[in-house]
C-alpha atoms as a PDB file:
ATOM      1  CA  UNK A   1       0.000   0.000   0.000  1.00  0.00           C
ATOM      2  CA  UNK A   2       1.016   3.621  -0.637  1.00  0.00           C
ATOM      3  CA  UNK A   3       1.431   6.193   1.699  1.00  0.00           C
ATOM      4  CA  UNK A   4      -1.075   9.524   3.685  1.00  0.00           C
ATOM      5  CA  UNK A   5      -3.153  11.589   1.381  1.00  0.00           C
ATOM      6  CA  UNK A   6      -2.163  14.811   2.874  1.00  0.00           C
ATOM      7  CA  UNK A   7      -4.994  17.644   2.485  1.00  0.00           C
ATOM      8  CA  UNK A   8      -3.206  21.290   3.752  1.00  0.00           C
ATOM      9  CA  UNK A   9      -5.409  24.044   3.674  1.00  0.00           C
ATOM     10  CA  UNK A  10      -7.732  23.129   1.197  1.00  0.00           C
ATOM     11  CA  UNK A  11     -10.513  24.722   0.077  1.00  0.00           C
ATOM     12  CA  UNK A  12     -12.987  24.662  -2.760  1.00  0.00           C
ATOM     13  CA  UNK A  13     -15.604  26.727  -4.104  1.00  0.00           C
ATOM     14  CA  UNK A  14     -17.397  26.542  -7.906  1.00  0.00           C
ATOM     15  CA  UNK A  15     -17.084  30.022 -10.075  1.00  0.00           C
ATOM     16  CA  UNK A  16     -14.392  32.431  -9.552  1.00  0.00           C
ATOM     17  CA  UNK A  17     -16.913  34.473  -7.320  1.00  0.00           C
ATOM     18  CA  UNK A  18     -18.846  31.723  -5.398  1.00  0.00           C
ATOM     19  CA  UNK A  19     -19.138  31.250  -1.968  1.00  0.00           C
ATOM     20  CA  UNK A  20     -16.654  29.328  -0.166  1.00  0.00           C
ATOM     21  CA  UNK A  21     -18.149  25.168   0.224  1.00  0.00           C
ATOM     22  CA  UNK A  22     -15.076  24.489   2.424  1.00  0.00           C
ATOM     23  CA  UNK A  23     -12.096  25.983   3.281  1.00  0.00           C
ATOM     24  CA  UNK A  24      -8.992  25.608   5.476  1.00  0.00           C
ATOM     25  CA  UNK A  25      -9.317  22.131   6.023  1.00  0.00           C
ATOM     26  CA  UNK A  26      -6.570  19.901   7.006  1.00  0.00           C
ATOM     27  CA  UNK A  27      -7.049  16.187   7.193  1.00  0.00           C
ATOM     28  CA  UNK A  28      -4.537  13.182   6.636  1.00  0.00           C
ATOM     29  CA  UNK A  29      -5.971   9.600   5.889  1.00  0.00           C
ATOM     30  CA  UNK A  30      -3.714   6.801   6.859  1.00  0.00           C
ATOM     31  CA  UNK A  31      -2.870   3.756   4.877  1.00  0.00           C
ATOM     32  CA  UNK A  32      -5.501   1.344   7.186  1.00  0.00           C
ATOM     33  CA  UNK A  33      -7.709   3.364   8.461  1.00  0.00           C
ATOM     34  CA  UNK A  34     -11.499   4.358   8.278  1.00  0.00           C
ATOM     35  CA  UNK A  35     -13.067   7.449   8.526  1.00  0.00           C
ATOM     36  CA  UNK A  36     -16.281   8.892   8.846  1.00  0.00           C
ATOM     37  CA  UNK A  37     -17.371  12.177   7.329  1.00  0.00           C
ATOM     38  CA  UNK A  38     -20.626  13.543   9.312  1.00  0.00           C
ATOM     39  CA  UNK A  39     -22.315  16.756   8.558  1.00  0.00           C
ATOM     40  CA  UNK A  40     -26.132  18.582   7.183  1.00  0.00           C
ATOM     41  CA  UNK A  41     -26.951  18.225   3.962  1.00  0.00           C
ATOM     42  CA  UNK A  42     -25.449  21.254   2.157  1.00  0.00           C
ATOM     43  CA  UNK A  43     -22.625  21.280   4.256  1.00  0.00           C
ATOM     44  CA  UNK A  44     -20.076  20.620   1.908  1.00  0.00           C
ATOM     45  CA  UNK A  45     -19.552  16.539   2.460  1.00  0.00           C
ATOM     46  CA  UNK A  46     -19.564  15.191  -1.272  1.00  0.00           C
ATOM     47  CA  UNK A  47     -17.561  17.939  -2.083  1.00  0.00           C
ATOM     48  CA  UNK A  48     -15.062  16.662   0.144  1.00  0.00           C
ATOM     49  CA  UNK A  49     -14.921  13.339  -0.578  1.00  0.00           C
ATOM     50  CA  UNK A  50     -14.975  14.136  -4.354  1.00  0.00           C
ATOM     51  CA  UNK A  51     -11.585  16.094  -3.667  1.00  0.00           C
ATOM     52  CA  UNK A  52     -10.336  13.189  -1.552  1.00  0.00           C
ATOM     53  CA  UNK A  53     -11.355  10.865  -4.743  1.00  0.00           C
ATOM     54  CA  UNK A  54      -9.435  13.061  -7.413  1.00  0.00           C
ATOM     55  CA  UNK A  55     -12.317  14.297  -9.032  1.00  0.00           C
ATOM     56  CA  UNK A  56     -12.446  17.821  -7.804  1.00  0.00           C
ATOM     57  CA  UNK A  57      -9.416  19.728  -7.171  1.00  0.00           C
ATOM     58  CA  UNK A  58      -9.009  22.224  -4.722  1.00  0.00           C
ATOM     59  CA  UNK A  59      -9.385  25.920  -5.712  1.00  0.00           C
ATOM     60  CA  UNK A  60      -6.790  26.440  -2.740  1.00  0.00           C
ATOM     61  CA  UNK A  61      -4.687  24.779  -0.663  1.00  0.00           C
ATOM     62  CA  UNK A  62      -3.021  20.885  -2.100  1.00  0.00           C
ATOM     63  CA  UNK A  63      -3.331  17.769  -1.999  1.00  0.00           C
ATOM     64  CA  UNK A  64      -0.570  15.430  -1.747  1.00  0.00           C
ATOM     65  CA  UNK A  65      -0.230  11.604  -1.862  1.00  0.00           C
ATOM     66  CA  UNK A  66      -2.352  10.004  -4.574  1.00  0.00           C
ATOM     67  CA  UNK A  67      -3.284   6.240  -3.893  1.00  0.00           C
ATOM     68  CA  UNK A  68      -5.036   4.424  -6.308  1.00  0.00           C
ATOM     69  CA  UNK A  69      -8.497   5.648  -5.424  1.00  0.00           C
ATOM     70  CA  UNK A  70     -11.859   4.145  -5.904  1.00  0.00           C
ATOM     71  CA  UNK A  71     -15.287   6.444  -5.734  1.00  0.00           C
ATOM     72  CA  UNK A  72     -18.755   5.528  -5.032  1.00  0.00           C
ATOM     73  CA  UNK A  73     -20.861   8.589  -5.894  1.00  0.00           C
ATOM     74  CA  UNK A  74     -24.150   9.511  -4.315  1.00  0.00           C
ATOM     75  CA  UNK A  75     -25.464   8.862  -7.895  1.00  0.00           C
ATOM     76  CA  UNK A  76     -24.119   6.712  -9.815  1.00  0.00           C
ATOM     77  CA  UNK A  77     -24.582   7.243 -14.298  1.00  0.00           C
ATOM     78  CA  UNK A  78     -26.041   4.276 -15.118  1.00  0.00           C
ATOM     79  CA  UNK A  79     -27.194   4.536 -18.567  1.00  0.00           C
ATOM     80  CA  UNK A  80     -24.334   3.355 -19.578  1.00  0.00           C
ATOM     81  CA  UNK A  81     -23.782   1.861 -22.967  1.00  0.00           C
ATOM     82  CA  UNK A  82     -22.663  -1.699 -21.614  1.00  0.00           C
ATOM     83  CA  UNK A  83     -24.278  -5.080 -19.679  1.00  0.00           C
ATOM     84  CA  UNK A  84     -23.722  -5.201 -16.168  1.00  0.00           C
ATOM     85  CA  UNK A  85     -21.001  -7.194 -16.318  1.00  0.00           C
ATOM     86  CA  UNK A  86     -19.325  -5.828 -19.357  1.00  0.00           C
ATOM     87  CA  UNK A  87     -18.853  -2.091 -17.363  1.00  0.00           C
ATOM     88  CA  UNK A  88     -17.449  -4.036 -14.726  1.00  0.00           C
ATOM     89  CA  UNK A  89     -14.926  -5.984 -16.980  1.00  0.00           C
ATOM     90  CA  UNK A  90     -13.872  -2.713 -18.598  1.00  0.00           C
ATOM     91  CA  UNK A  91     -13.530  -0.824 -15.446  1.00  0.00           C
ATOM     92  CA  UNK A  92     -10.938  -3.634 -14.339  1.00  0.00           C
ATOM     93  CA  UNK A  93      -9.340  -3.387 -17.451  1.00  0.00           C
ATOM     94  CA  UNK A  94      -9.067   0.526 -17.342  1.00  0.00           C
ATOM     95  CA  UNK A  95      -7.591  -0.237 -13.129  1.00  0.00           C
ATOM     96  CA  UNK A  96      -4.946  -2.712 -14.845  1.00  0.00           C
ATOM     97  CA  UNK A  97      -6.109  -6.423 -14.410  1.00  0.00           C
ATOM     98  CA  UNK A  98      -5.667  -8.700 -17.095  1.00  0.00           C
ATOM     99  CA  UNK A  99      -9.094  -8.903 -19.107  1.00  0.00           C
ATOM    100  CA  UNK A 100      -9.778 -12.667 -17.891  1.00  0.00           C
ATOM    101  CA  UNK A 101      -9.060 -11.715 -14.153  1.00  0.00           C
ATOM    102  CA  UNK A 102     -10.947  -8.413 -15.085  1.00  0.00           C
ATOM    103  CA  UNK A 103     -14.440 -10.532 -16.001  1.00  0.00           C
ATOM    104  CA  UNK A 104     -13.939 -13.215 -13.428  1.00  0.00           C
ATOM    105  CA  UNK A 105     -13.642 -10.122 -10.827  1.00  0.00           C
ATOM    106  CA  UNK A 106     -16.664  -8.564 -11.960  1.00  0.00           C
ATOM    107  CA  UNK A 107     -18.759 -11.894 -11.943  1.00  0.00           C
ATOM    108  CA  UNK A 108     -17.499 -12.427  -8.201  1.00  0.00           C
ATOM    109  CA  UNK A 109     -18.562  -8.962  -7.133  1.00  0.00           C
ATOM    110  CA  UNK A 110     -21.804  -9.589  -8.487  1.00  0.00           C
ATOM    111  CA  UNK A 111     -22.380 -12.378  -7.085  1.00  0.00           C
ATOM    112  CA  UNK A 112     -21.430 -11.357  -3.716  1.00  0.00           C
ATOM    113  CA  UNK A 113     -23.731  -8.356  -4.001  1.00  0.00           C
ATOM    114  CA  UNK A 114     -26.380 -10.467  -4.947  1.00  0.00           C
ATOM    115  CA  UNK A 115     -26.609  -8.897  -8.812  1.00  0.00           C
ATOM    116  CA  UNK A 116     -25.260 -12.219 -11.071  1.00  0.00           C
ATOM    117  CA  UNK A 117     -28.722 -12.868 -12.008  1.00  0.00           C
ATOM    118  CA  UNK A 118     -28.033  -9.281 -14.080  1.00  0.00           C
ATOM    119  CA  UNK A 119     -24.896  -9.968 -14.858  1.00  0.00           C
ATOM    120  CA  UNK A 120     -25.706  -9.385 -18.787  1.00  0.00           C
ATOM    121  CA  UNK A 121     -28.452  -6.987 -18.312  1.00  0.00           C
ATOM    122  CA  UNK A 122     -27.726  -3.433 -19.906  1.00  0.00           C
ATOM    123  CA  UNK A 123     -27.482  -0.619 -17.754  1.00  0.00           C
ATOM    124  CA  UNK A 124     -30.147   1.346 -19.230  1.00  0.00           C
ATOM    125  CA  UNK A 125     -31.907  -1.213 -18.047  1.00  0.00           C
ATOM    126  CA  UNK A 126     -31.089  -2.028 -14.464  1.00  0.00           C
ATOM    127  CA  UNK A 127     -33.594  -1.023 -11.117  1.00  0.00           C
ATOM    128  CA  UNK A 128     -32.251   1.436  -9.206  1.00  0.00           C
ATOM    129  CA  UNK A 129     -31.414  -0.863  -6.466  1.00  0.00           C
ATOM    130  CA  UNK A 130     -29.180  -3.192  -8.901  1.00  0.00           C
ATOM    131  CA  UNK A 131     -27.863  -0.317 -10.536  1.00  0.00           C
ATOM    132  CA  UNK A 132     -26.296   0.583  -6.799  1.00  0.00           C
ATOM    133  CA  UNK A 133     -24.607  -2.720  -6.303  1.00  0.00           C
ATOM    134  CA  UNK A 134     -22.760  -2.114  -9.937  1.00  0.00           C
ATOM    135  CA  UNK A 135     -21.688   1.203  -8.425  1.00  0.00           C
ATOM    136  CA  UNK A 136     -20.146  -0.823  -5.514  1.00  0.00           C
ATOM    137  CA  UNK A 137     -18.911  -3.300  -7.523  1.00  0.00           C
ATOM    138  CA  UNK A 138     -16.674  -1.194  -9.801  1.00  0.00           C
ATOM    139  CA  UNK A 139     -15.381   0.825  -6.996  1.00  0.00           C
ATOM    140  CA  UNK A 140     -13.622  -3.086  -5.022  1.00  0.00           C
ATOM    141  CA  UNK A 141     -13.360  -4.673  -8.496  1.00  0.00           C
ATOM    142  CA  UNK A 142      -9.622  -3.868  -8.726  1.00  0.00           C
ATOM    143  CA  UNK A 143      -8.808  -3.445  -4.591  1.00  0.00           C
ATOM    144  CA  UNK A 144      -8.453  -0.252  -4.409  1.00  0.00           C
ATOM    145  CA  UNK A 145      -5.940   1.707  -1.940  1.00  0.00           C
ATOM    146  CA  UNK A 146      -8.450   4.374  -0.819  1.00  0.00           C
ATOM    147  CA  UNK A 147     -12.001   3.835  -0.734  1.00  0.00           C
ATOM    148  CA  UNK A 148     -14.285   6.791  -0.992  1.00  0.00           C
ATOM    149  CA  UNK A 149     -17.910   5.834  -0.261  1.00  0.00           C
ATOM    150  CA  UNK A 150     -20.556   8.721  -0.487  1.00  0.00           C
ATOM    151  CA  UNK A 151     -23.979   6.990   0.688  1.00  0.00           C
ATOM    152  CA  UNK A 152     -22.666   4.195  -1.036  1.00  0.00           C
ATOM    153  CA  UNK A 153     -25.523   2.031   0.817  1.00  0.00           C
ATOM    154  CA  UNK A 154     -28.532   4.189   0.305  1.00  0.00           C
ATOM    155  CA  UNK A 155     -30.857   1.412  -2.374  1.00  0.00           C
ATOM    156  CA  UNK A 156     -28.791  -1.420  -1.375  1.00  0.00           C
ATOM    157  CA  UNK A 157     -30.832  -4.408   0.082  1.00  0.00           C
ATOM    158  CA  UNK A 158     -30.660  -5.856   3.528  1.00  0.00           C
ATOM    159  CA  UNK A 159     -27.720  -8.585   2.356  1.00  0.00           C
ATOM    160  CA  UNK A 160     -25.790  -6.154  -0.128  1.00  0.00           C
ATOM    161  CA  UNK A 161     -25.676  -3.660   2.608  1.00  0.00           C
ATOM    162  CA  UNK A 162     -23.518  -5.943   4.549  1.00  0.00           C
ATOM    163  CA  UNK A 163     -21.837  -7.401   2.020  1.00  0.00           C
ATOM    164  CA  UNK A 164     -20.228  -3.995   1.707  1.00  0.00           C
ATOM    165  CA  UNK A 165     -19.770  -3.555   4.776  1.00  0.00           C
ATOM    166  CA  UNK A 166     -17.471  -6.715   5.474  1.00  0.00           C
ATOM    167  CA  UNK A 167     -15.671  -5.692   1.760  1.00  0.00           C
ATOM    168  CA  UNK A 168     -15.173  -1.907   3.757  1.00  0.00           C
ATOM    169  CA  UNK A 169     -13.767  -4.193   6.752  1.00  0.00           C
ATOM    170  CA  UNK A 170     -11.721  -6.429   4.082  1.00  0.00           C
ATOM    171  CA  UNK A 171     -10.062  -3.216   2.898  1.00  0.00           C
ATOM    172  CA  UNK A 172      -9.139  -1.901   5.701  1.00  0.00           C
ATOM    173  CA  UNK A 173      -7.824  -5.078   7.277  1.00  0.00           C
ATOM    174  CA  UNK A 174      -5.405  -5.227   3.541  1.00  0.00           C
ATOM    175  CA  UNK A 175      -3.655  -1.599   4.305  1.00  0.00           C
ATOM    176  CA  UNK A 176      -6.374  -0.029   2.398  1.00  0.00           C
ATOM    177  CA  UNK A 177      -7.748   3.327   3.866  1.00  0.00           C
ATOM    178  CA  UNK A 178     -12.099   4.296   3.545  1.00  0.00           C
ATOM    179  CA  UNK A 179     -13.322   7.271   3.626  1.00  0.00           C
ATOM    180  CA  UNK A 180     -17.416   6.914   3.936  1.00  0.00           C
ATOM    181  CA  UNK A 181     -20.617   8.977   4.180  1.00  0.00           C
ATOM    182  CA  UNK A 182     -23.356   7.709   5.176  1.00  0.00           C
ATOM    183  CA  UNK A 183     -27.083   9.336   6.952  1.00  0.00           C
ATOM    184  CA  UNK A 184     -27.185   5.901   9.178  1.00  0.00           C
ATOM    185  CA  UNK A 185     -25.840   6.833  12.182  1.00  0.00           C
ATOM    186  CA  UNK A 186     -25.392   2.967  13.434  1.00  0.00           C
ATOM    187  CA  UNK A 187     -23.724   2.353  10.255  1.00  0.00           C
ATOM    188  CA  UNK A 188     -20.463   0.354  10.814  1.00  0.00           C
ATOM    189  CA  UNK A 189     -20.954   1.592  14.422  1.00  0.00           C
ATOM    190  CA  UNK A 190     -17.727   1.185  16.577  1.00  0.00           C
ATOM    191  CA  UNK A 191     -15.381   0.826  13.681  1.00  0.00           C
ATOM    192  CA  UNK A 192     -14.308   3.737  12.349  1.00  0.00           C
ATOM    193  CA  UNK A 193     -10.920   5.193  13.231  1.00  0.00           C
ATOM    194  CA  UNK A 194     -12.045   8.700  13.080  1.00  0.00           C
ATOM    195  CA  UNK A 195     -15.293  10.737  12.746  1.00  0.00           C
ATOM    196  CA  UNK A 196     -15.141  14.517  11.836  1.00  0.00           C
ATOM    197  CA  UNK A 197     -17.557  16.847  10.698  1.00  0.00           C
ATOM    198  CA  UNK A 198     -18.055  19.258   8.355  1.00  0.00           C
ATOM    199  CA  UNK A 199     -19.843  22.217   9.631  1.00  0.00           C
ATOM    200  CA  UNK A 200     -20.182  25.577   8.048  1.00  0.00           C
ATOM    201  CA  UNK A 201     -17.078  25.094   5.652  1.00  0.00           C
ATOM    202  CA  UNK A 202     -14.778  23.834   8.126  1.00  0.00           C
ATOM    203  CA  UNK A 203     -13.831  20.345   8.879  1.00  0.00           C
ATOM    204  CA  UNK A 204     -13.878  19.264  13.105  1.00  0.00           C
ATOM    205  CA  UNK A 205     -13.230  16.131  14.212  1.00  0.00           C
ATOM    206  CA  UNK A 206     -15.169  14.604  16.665  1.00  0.00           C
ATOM    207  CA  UNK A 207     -13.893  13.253  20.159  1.00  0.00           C
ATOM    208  CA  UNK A 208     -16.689  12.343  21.938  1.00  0.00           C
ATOM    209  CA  UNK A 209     -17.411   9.187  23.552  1.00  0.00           C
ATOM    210  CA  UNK A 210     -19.753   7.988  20.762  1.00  0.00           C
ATOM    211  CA  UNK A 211     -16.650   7.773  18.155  1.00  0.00           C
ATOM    212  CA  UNK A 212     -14.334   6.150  21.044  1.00  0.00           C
ATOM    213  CA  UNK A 213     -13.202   2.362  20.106  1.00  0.00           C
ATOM    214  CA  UNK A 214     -15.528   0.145  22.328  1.00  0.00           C
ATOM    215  CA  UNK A 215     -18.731   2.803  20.956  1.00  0.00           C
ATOM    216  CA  UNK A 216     -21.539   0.485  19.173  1.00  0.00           C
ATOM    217  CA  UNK A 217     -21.906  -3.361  19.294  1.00  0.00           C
ATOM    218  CA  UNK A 218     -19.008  -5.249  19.441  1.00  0.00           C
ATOM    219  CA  UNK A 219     -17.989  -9.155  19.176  1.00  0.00           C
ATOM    220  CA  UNK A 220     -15.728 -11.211  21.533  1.00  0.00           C
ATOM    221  CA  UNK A 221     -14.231 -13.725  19.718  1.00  0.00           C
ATOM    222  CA  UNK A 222     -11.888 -16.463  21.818  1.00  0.00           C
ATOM    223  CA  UNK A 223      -9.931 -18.519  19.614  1.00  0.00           C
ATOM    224  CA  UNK A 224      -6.673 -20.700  20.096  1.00  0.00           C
ATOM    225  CA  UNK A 225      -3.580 -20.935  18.088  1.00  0.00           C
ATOM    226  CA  UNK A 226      -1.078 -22.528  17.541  1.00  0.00           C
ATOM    227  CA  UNK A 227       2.021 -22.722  20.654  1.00  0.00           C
ATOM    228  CA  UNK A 228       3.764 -19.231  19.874  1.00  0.00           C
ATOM    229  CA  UNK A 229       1.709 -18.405  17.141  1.00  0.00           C
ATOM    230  CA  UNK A 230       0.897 -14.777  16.750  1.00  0.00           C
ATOM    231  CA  UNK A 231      -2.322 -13.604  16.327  1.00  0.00           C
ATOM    232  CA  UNK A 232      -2.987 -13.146  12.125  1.00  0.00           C
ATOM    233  CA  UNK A 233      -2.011  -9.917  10.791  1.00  0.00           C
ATOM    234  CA  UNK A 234      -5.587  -9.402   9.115  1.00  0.00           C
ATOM    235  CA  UNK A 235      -7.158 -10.209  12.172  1.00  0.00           C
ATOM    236  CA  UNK A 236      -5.568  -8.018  14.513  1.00  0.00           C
ATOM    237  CA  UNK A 237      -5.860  -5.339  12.097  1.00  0.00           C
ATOM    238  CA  UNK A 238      -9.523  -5.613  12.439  1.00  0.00           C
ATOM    239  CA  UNK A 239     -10.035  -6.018  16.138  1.00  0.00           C
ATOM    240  CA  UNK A 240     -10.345  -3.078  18.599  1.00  0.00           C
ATOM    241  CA  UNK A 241      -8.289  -5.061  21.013  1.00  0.00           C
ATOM    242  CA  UNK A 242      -6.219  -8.412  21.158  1.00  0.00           C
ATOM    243  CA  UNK A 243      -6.093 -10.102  24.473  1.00  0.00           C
ATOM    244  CA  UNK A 244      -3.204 -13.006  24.782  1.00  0.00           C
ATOM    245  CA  UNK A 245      -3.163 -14.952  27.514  1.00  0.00           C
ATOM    246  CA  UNK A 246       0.272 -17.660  28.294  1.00  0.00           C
ATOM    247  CA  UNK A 247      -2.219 -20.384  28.451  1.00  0.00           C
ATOM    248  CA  UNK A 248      -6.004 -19.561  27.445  1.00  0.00           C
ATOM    249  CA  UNK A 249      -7.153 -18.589  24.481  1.00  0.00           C
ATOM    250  CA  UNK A 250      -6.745 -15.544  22.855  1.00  0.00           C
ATOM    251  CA  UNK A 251      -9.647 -12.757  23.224  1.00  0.00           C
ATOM    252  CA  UNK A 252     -10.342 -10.138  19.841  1.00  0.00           C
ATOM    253  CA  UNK A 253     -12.743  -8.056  20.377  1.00  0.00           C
ATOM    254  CA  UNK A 254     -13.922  -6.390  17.053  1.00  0.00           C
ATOM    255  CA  UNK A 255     -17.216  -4.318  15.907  1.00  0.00           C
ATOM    256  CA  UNK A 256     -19.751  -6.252  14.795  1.00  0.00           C
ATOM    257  CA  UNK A 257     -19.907  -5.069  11.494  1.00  0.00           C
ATOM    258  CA  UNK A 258     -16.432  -6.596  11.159  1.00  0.00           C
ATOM    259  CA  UNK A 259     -16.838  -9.929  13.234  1.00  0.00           C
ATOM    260  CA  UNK A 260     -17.533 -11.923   9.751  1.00  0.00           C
ATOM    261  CA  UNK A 261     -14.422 -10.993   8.200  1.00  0.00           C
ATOM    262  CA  UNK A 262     -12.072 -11.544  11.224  1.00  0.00           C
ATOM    263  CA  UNK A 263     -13.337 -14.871  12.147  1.00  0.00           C
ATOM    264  CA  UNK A 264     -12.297 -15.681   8.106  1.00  0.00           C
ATOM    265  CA  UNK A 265      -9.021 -14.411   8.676  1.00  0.00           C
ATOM    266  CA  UNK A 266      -8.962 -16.766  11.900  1.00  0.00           C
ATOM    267  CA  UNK A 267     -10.136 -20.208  10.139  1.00  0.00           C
ATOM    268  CA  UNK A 268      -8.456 -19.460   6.850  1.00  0.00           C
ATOM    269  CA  UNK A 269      -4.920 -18.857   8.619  1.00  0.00           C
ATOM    270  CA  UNK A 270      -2.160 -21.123   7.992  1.00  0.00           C
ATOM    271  CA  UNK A 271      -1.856 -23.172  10.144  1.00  0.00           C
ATOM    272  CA  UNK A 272      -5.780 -22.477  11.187  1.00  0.00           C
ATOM    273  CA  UNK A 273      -6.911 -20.828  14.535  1.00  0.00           C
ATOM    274  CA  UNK A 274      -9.167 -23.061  16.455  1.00  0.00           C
ATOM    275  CA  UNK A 275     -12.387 -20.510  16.939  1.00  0.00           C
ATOM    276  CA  UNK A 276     -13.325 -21.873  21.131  1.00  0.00           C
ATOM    277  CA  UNK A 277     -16.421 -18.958  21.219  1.00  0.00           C
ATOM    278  CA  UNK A 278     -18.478 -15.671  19.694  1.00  0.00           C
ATOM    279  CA  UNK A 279     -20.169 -13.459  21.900  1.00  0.00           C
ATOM    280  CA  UNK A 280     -21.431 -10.429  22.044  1.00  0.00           C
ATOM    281  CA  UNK A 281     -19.502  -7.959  24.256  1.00  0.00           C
ATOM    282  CA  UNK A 282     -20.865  -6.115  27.368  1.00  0.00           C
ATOM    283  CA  UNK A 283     -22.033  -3.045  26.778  1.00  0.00           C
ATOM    284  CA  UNK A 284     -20.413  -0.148  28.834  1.00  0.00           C
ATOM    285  CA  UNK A 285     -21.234  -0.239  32.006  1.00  0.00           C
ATOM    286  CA  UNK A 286     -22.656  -3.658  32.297  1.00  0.00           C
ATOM    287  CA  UNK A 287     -21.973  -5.968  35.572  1.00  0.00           C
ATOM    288  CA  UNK A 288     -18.942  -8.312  34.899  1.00  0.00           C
ATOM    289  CA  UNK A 289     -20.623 -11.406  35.591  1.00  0.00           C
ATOM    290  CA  UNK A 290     -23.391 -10.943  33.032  1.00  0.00           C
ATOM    291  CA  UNK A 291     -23.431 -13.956  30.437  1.00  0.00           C
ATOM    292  CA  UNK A 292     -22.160 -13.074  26.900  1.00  0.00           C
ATOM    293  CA  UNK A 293     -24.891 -14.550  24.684  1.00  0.00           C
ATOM    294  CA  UNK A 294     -23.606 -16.693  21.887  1.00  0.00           C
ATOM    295  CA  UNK A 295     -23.470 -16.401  18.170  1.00  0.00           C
ATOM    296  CA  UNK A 296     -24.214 -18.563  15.350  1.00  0.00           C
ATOM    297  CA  UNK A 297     -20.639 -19.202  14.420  1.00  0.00           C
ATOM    298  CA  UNK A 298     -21.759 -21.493  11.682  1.00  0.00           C
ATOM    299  CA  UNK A 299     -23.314 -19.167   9.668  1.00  0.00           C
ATOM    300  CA  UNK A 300     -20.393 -16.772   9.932  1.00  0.00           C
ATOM    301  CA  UNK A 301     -18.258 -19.107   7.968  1.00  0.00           C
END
């Protein structure tokens, strides 16, 4: 992965006489990490983001640092001369995968968001709802380095909705950095890195107790190694803490959104961690000795 994106006293406005949308904001996004971008509509949010994408440039101020960025827009062109699956395999092509590993990608995205049954559908011709999940899919086809996400889940179905959330955990847990809107407040509650928001031009961030690590539902997951194993890279990326023990197991606790991904990373290591249980964790405040209800580990799988 490639280094910060750097944004030093940036701001932007449209015309050489319009008013100001933001200005003097300073913000540095960090290989890894995700970020949430709060604010009114109007406030000057999708302006941001479309500066942190590369598609806007700043009218003052720079920008420095240029991973290979991915953009979901809040709408998305579809009307688009090609099938489903043809933009996709073109959009891979244009990011640099080999054709073959281009339309393969594609096909997997859309089946994972729950679209292959439109795989050779036009554009033109696509719901609303499935044209969403191609605007998802393009933006993870080629695994991006910066992920910019603006309401990327408003249309999306119940399963597509996390789908993208555990690809938004997958990034981040490969170096990758997100950058996401989004008017759900409990979305991908307890995982983001940062929260900051943008309030008459300027850009605040948030410290709070709501945008603290442990905020929103989180997972315990106990799982054994094995003897002098470290923990897998991916899955202490994704946990908000990693408990070892000399003899017990060893305790992750990650937000839910992200508990799918990390108990993959756990069963797919080499050799495999032995996954002993899934909870959910306390919330804040809760006696010690109440029970930690269970999870369905099989489905998680």
């Amino acid at each position: 992965m490639k280094g910060e994106l750097r944004l030093e006293g940036v701001g932007r406005r449209y015309g050489i006489r319009g008013p100001w949308v933001l200005r003097g904001v300073d913000l540095t996004v960090q290989p890894g990490t995700l970020i949430r971008v709060e604010g009114a509509n109007g406030t000057g949010k999708s302006t941001l983001l479309r500066l942190l994408a590369g598609i806007d440039a700043p009218t003052e101020g720079r920008i420095t640092g240029r991973p290979r960025t991915a953009y979901v827009p809040e709408r998305f062109p579809a009307a688009l001369p090609f099938t489903a699956a043809g933009y996709l395999t073109h959009l891979g092509a244009v990011h640099g995968l080999p054709r073959t590993a281009a339309a393969r990608a594609a096909d997997e995205w859309l089946e994972r968001l729950g679209a292959a049954g439109y795989a050779r559908t036009p554009m033109a011709e696509l719901s609303k709802g499935s044209s969403q999940k191609v605007a998802v899919a393009q933006a993870l086809i080629a695994g991006p380095e910066l992920l910019v996400l603006d309401e990327a889940w408003t249309g999306l179905d119940t399963a597509a909705r996390a789908e993208l959330e555990r690809a938004v955990a997958e990034r981040t847990a490969a170096g990758a950095s997100v950058v996401f809107v989004d008017h759900d407040p409990r979305r991908l509650a307890g995982a983001p890195d940062a929260t900051y928001t943008v309030l008459e031009g300027s850009l605040d961030r948030r410290t709070d107790s709501t945008t603290s690590a442990v905020a929103g539902p989180h997972v315990v997951v106990e799982a054994a190694g094995p003897p002098g194993a470290r923990p897998p890279a991916e899955a202490a990326a994704l946990a908000t803490s990693v408990e070892r023990t000399a003899t017990g197991p060893t305790r992750f606790t990650v937000p839910e959104s992200h508990s799918d991904v990390l108990l993959r990373s756990l069963l797919d290591a080499r050799p495999p961690w032995h996954v002993v249980t899934v909870g959910h964790a306390r919330p804040q405040g809760e006696h010690p000795e109440t029970a930690v209800p269970p999870l369905d580990t099989e489905s998680r799988r």
